[in-house]
C-alpha atoms as a PDB file:
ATOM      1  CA  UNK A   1       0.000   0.000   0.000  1.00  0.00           C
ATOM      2  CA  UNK A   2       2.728   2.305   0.717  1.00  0.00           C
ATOM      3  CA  UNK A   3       4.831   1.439  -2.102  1.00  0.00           C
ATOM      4  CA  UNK A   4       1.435   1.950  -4.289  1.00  0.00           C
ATOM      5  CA  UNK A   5       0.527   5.744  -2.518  1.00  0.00           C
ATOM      6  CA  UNK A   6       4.185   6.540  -3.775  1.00  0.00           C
ATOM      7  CA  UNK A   7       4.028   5.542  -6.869  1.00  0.00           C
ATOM      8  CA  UNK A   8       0.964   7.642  -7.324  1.00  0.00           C
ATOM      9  CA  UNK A   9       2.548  10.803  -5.914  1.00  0.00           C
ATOM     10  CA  UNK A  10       5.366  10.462  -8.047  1.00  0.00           C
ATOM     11  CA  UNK A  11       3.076   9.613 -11.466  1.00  0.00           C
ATOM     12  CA  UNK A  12       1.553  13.043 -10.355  1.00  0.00           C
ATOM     13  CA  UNK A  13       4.818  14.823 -10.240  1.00  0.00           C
ATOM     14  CA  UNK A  14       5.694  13.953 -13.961  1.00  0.00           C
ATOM     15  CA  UNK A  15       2.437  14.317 -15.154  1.00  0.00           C
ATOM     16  CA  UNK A  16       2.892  18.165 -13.682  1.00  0.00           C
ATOM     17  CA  UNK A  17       6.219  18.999 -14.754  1.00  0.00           C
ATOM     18  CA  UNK A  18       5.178  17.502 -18.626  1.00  0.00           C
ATOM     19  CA  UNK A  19       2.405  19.906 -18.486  1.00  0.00           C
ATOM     20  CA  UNK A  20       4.249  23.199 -17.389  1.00  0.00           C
ATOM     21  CA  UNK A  21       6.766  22.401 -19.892  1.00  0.00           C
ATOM     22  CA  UNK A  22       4.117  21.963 -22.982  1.00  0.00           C
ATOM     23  CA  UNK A  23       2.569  24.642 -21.996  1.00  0.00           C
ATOM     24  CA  UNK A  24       2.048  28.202 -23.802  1.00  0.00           C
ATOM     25  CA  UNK A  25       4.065  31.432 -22.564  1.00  0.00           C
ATOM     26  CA  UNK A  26       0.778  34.242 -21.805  1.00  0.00           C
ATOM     27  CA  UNK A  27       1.291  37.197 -23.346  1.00  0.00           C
ATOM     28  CA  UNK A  28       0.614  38.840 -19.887  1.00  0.00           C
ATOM     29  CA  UNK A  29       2.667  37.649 -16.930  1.00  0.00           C
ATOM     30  CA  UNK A  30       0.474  37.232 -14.175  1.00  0.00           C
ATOM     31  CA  UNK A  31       1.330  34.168 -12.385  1.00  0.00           C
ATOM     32  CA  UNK A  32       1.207  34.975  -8.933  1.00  0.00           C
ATOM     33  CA  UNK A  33       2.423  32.149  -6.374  1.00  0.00           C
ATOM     34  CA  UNK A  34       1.791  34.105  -2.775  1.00  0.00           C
ATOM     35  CA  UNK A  35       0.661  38.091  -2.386  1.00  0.00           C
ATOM     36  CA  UNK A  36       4.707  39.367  -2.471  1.00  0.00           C
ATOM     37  CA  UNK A  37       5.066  40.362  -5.609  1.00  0.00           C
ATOM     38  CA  UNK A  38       2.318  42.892  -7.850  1.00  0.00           C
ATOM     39  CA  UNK A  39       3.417  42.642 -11.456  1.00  0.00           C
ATOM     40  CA  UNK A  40       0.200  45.215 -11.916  1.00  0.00           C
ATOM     41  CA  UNK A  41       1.372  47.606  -9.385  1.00  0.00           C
ATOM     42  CA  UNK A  42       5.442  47.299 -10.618  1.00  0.00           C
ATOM     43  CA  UNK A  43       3.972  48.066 -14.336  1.00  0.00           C
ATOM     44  CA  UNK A  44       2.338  51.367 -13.328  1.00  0.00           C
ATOM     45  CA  UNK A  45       5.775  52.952 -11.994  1.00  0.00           C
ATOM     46  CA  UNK A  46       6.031  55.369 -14.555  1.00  0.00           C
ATOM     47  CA  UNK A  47       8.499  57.223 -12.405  1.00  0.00           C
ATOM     48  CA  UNK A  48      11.833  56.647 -11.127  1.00  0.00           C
ATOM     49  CA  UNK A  49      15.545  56.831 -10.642  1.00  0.00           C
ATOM     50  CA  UNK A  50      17.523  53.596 -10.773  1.00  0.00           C
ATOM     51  CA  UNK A  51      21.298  54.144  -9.031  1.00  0.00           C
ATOM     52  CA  UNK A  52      23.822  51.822  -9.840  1.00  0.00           C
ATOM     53  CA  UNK A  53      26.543  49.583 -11.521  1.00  0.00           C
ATOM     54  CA  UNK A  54      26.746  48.601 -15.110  1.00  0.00           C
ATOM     55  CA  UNK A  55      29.136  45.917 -16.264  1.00  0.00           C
ATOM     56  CA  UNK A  56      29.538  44.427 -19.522  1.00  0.00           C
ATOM     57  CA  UNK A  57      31.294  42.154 -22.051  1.00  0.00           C
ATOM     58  CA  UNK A  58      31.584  42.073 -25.740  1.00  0.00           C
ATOM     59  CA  UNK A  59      34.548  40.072 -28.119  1.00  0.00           C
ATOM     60  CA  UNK A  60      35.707  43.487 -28.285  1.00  0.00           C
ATOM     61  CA  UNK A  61      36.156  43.955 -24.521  1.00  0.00           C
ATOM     62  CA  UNK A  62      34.635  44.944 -21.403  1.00  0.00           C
ATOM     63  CA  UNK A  63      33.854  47.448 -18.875  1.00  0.00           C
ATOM     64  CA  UNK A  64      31.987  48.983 -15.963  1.00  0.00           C
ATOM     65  CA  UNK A  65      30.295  52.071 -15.147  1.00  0.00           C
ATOM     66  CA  UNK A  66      28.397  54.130 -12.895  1.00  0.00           C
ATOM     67  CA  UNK A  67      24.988  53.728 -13.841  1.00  0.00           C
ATOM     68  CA  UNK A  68      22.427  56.378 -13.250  1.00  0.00           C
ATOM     69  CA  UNK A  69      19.046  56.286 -14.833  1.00  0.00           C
ATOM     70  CA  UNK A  70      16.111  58.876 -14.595  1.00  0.00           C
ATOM     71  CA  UNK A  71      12.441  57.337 -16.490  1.00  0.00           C
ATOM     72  CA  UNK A  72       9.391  59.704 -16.975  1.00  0.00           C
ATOM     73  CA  UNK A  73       7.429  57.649 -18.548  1.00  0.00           C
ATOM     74  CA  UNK A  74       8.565  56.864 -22.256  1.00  0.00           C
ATOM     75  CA  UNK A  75      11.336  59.770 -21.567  1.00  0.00           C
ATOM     76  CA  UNK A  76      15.181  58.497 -19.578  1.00  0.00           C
ATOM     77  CA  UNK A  77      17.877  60.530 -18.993  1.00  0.00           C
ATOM     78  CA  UNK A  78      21.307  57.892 -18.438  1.00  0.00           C
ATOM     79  CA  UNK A  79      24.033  59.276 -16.906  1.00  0.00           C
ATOM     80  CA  UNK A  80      27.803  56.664 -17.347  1.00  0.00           C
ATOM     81  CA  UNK A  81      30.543  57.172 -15.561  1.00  0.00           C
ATOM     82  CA  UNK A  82      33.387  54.910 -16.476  1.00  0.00           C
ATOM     83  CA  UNK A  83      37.619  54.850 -17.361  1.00  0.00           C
ATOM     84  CA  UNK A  84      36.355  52.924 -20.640  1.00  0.00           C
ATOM     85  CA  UNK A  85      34.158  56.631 -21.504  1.00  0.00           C
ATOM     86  CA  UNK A  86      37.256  58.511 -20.990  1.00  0.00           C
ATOM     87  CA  UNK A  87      34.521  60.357 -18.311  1.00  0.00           C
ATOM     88  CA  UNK A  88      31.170  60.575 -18.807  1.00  0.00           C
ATOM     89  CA  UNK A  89      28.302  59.853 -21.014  1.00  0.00           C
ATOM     90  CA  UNK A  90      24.612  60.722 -21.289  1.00  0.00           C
ATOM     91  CA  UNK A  91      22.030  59.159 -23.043  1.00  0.00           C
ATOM     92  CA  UNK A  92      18.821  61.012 -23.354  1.00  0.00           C
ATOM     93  CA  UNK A  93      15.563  60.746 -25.450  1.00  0.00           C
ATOM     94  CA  UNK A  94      12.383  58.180 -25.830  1.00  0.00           C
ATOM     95  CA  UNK A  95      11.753  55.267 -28.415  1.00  0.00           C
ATOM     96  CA  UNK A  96      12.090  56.863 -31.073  1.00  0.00           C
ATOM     97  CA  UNK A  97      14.871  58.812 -30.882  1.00  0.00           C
ATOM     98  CA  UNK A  98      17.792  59.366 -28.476  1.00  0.00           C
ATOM     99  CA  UNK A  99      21.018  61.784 -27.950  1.00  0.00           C
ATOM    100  CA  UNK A 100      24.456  61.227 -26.659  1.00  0.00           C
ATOM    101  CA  UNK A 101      26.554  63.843 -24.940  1.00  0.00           C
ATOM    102  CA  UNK A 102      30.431  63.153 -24.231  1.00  0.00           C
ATOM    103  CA  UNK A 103      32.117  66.199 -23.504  1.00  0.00           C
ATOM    104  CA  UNK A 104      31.236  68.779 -26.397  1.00  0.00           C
ATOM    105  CA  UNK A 105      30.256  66.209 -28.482  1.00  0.00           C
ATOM    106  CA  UNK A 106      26.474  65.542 -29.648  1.00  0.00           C
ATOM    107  CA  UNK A 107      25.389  62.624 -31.475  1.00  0.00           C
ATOM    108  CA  UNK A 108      21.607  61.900 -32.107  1.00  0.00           C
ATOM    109  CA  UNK A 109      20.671  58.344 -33.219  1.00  0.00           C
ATOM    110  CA  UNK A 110      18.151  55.501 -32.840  1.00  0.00           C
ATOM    111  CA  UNK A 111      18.554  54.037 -29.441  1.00  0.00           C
ATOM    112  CA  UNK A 112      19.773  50.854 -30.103  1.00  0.00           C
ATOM    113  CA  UNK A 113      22.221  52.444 -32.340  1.00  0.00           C
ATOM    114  CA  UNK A 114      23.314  54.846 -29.863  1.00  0.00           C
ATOM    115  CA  UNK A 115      23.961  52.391 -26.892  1.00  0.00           C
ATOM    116  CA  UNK A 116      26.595  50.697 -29.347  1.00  0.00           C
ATOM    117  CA  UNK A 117      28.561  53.869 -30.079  1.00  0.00           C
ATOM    118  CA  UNK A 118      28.447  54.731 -26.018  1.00  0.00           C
ATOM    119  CA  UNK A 119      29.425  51.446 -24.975  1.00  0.00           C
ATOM    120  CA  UNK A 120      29.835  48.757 -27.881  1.00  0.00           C
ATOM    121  CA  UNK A 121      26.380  47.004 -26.827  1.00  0.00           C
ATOM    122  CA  UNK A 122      23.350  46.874 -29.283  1.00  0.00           C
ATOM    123  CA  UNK A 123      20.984  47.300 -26.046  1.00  0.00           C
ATOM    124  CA  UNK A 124      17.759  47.812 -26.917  1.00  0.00           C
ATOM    125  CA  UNK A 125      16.839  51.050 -24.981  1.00  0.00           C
ATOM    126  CA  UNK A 126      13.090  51.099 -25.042  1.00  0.00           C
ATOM    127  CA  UNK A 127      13.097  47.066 -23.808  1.00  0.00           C
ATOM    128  CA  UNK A 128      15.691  47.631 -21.289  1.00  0.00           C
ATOM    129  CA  UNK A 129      14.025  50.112 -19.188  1.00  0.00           C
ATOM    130  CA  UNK A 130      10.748  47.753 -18.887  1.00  0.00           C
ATOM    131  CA  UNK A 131      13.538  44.564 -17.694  1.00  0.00           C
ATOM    132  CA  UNK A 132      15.591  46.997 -15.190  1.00  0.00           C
ATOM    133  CA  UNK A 133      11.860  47.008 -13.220  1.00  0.00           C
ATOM    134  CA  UNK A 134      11.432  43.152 -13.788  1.00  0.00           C
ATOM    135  CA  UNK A 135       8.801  42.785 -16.837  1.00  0.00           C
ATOM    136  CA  UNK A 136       8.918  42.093 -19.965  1.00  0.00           C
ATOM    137  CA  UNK A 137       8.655  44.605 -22.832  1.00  0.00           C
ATOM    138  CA  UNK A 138       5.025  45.362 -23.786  1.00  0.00           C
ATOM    139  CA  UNK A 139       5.929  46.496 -27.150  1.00  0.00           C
ATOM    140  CA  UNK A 140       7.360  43.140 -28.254  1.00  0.00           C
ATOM    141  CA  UNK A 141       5.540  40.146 -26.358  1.00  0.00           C
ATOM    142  CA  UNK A 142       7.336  37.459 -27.571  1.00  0.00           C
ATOM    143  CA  UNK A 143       8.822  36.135 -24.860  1.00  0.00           C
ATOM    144  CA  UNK A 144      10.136  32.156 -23.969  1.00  0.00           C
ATOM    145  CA  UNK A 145      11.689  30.239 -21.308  1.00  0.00           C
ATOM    146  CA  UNK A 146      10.043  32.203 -18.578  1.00  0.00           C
ATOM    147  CA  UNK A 147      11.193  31.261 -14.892  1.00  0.00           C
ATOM    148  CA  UNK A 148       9.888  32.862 -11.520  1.00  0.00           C
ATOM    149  CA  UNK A 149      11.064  32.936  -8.445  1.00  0.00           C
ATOM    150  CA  UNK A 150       8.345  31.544  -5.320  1.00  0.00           C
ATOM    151  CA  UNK A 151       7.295  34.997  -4.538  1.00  0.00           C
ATOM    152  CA  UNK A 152       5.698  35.276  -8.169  1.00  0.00           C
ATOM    153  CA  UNK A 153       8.685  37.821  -9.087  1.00  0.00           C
ATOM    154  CA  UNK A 154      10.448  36.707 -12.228  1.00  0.00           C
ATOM    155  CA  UNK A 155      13.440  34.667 -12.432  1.00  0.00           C
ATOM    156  CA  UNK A 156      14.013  35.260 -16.216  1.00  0.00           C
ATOM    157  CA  UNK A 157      12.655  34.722 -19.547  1.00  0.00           C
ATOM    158  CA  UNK A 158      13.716  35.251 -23.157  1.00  0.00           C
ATOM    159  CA  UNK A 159      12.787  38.651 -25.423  1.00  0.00           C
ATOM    160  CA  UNK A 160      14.222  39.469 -28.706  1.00  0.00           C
ATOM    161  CA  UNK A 161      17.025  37.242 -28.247  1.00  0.00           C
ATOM    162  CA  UNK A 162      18.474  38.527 -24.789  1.00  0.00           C
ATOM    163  CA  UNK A 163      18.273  35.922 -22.124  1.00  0.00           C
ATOM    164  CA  UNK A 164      17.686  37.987 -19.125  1.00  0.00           C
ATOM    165  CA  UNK A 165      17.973  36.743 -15.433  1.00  0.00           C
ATOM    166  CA  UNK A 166      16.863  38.536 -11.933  1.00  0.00           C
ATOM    167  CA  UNK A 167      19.355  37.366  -9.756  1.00  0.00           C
ATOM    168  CA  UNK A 168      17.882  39.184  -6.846  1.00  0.00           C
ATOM    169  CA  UNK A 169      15.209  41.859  -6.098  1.00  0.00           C
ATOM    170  CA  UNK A 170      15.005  44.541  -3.588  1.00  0.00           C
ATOM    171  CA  UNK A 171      11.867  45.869  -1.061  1.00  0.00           C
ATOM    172  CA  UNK A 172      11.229  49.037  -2.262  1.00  0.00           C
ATOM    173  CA  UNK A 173       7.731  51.521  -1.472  1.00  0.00           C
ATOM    174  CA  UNK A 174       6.480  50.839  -4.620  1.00  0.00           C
ATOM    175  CA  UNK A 175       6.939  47.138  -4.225  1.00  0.00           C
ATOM    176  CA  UNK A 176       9.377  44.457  -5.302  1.00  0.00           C
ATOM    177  CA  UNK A 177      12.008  45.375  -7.818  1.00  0.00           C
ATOM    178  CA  UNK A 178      15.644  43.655  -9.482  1.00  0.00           C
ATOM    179  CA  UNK A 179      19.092  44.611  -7.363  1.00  0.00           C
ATOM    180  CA  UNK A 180      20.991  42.149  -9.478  1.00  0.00           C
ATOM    181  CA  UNK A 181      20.631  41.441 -13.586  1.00  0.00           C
ATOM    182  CA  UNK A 182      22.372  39.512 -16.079  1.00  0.00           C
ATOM    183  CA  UNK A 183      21.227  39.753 -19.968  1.00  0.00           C
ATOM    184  CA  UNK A 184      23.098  37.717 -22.366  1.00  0.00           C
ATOM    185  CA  UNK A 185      22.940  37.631 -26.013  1.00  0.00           C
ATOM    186  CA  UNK A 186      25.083  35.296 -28.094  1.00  0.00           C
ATOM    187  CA  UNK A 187      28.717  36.541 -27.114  1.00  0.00           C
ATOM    188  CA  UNK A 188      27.259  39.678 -25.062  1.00  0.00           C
ATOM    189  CA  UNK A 189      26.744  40.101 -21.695  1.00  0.00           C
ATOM    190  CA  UNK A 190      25.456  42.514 -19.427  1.00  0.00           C
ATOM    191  CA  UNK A 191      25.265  42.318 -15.549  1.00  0.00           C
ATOM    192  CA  UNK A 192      23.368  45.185 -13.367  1.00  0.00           C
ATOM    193  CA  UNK A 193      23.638  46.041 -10.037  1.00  0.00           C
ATOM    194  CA  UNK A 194      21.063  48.353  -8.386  1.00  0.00           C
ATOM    195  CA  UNK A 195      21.960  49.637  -5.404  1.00  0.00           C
ATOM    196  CA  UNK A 196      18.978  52.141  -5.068  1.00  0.00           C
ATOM    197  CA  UNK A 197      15.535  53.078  -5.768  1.00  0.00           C
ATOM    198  CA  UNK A 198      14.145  56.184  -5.719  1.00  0.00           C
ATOM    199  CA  UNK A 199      10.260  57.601  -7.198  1.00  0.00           C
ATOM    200  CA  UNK A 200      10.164  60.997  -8.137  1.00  0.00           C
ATOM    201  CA  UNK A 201       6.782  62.250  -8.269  1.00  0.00           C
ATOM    202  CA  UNK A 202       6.685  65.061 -11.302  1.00  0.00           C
ATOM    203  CA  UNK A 203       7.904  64.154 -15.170  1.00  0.00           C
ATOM    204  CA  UNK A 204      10.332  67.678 -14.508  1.00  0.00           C
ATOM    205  CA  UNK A 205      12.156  65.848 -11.819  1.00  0.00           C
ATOM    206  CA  UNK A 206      13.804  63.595 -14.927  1.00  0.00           C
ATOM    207  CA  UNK A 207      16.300  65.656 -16.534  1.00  0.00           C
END
């Protein structure tokens, strides 16, 4: 009898994990495993300052810098501080277009174009700032190999060929959000430490 409850358990158990691995990918992440994490309430935060680390990796080299980034809605203001910048570097603009000022020099450019000339990464601007919060891009849903963490948060998934993990998250006052990310894609990588959140409450407050 024992041997026979067992065996049912464990016919249960690979029935379950078949299932969740045939399954289909929902456009809208929802799945919600205790009342921890919001992904509504972390998708409204149109607002905020992320403070922090940037490393990266290409066949070309690598680098780090201070990472600094200001969102009003579809509007960021990046500020890079790094040796490999020869000082700084800001990135400003929306999805459609985007600026880069290095010293006296001002180049305007797509934003996955510009992101390569700052820092030899083809990093998709207008995705990134939806990942740096935890979610996937809205404006491209195709997403794979989705993992979550037991609070419901997201552990990492797959969107327009970046393979992006949350390594960590961080308690913040506007709920659950990333302190450590790596995105990889093909022989680039990118890792992300935030150290800090902040919400500012008026689009003027974004530089």
């Amino acid at each position: 009898m024992h041997i026979k409850k067992h065996f049912h358990r464990l016919l249960l158990i690979t029935i379950s994990i078949f299932a969740n691995g045939c399954s289909t990918v929902p456009t809208n992440i929802q799945k919600q495993t205790n009342n921890t994490y919001n992904a509504d309430q972390i998708s409204r935060i149109g607002h905020w300052q992320a403070k922090g680390k940037l490393g990266f990796k290409s066949p070309d080299g690598g680098g780090s810098a201070s990472l600094i980034w200001l969102q009003a809605n579809e509007n960021y203001h990046i500020t890079l501080r790094g040796p490999f910048l020869a000082g700084t570097a800001v990135i400003s603009g929306d999805h459609h277009m985007a600026a880069l000022q290095q010293g006296d020099a001002l180049t305007r450019l797509p934003p996955s174009q510009l992101t390569n000339k700052a820092i030899g990464l083809p990093i998709p601007i207008d995705q990134l700032h939806y990942w740096l919060k935890g979610l996937p891009a809205p404006q491209n849903d195709q997403i794979s190999e989705v993992r979550y963490h037991l609070d419901g948060s997201l552990a990492g998934f797959v969107q327009s060929q970046w393979h992006l993990s949350f390594l960590s998250y961080q308690d913040t006052k506007k709920g659950r959000l990333p302190r450590k990310i790596s995105a990889e894609k093909g022989e680039l990588n990118l890792k992300l430490v935030i150290a800090k959140w902040n919400f500012p409450e008026r689009e003027k407050d974004v530089k």
